[in-house]
N, C-alpha and C. Protein backbone atom coordinates (compact mmCIF):
# COMPACT_ATOMS: atom_id res chain seq x y z
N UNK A 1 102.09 134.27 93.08
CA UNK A 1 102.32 133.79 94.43
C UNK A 1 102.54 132.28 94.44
N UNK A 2 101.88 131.47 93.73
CA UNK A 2 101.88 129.84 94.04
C UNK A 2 103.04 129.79 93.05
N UNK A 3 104.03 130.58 92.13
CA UNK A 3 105.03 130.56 91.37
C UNK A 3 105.79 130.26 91.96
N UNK A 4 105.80 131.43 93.20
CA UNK A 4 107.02 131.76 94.30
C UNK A 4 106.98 130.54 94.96
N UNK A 5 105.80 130.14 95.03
CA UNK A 5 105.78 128.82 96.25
C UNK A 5 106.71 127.68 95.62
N UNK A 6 105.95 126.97 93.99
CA UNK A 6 106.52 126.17 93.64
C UNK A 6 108.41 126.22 93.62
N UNK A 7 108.68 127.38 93.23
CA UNK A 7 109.85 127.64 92.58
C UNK A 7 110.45 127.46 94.54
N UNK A 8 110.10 127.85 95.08
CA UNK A 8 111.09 127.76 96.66
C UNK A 8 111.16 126.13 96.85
N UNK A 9 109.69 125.48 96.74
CA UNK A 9 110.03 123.81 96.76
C UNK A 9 111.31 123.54 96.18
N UNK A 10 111.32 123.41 94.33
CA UNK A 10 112.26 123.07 93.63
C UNK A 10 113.70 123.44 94.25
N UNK A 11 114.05 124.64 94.76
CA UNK A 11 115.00 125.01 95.33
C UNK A 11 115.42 124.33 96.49
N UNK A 12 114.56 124.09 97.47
CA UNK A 12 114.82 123.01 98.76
C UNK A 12 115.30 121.77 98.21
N UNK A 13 114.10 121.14 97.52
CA UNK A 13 114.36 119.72 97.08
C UNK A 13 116.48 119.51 96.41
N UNK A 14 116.21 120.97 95.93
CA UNK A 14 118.02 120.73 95.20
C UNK A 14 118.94 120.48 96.24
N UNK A 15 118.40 121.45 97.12
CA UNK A 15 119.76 121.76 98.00
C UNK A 15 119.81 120.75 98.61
N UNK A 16 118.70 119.47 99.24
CA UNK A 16 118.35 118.63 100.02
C UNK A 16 119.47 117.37 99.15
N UNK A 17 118.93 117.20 97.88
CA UNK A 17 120.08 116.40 97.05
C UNK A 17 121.20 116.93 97.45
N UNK A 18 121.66 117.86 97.18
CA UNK A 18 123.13 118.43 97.42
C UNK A 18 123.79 117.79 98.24
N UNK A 19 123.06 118.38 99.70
CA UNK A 19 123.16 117.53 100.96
C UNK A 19 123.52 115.97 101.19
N UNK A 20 122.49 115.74 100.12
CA UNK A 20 122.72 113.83 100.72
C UNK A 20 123.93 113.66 99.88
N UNK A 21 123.85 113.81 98.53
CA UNK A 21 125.05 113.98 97.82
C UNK A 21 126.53 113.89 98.55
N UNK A 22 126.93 114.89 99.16
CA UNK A 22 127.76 115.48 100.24
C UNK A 22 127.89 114.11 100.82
N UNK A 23 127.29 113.60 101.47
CA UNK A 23 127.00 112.62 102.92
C UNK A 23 127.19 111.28 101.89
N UNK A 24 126.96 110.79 100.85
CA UNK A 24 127.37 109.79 100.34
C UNK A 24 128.34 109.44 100.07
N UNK A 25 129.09 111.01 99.19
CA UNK A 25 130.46 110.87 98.68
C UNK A 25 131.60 110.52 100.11
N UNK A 26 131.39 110.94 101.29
CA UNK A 26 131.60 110.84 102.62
C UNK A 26 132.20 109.33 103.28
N UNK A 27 131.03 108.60 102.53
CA UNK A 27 130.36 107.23 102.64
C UNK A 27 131.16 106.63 101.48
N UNK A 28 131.84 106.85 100.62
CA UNK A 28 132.54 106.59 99.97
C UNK A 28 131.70 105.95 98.60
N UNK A 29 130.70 106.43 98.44
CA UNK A 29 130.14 105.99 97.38
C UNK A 29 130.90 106.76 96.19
N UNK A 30 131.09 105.94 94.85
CA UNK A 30 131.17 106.92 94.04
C UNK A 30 130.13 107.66 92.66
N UNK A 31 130.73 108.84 92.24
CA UNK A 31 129.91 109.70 91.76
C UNK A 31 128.62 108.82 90.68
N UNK A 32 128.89 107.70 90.24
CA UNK A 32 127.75 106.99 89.91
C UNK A 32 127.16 106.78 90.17
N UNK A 33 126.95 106.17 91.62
CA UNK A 33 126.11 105.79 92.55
C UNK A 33 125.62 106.87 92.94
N UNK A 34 126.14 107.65 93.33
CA UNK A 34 125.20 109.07 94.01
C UNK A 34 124.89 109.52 92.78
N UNK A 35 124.63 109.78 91.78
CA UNK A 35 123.91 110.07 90.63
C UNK A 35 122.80 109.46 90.23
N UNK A 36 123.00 108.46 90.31
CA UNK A 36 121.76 107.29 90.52
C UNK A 36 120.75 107.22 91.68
N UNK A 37 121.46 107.58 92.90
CA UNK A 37 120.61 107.82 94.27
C UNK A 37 119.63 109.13 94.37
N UNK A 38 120.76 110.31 93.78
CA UNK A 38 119.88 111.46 93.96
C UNK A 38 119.38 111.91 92.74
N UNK A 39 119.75 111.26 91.69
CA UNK A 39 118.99 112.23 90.60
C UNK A 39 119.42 113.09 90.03
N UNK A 40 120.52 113.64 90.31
CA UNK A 40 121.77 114.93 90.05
C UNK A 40 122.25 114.52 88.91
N UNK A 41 122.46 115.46 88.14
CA UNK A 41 123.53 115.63 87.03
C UNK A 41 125.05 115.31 87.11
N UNK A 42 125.33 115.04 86.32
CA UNK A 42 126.86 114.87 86.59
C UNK A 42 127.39 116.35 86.51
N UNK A 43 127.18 117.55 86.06
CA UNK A 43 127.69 118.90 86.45
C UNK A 43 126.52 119.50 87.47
N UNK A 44 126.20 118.82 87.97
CA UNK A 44 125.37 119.40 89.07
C UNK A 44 125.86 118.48 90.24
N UNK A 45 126.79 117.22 90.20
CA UNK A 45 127.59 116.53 90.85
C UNK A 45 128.59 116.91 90.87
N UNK A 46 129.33 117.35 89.95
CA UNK A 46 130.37 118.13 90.24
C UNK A 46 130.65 119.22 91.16
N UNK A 47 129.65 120.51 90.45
CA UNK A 47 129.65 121.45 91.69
C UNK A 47 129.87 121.25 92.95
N UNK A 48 128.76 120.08 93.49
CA UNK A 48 128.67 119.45 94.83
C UNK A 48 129.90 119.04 95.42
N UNK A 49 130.85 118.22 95.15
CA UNK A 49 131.48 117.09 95.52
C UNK A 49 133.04 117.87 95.34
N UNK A 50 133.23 118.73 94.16
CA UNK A 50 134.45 118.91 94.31
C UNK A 50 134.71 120.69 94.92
């Protein structure tokens, strides 16, 4: 049960990056900077952005 719990956090927290991710690239930051901001991978930036 506290598996399920942790593992649903980790999952929010991603999608929450995702999100800001999204809203930066927007903002015209580029993929460096939002890599640096959120913590994301560069193929986990990818997914996102393109």
């Amino acid at each position: 049960r506290q598996e399920g719990r942790q593992e649903g956090r980790q999952e929010g927290a991603a999608e929450k990056a995702q999100a800001i991710a999204r809203q930066l690239r927007n903002m015209g930051m580029t993929p460096e900077q939002i890599k640096q901001a959120t913590g994301l991978s560069g193929a986990e930036l990818k997914k996102v952005i393109h």
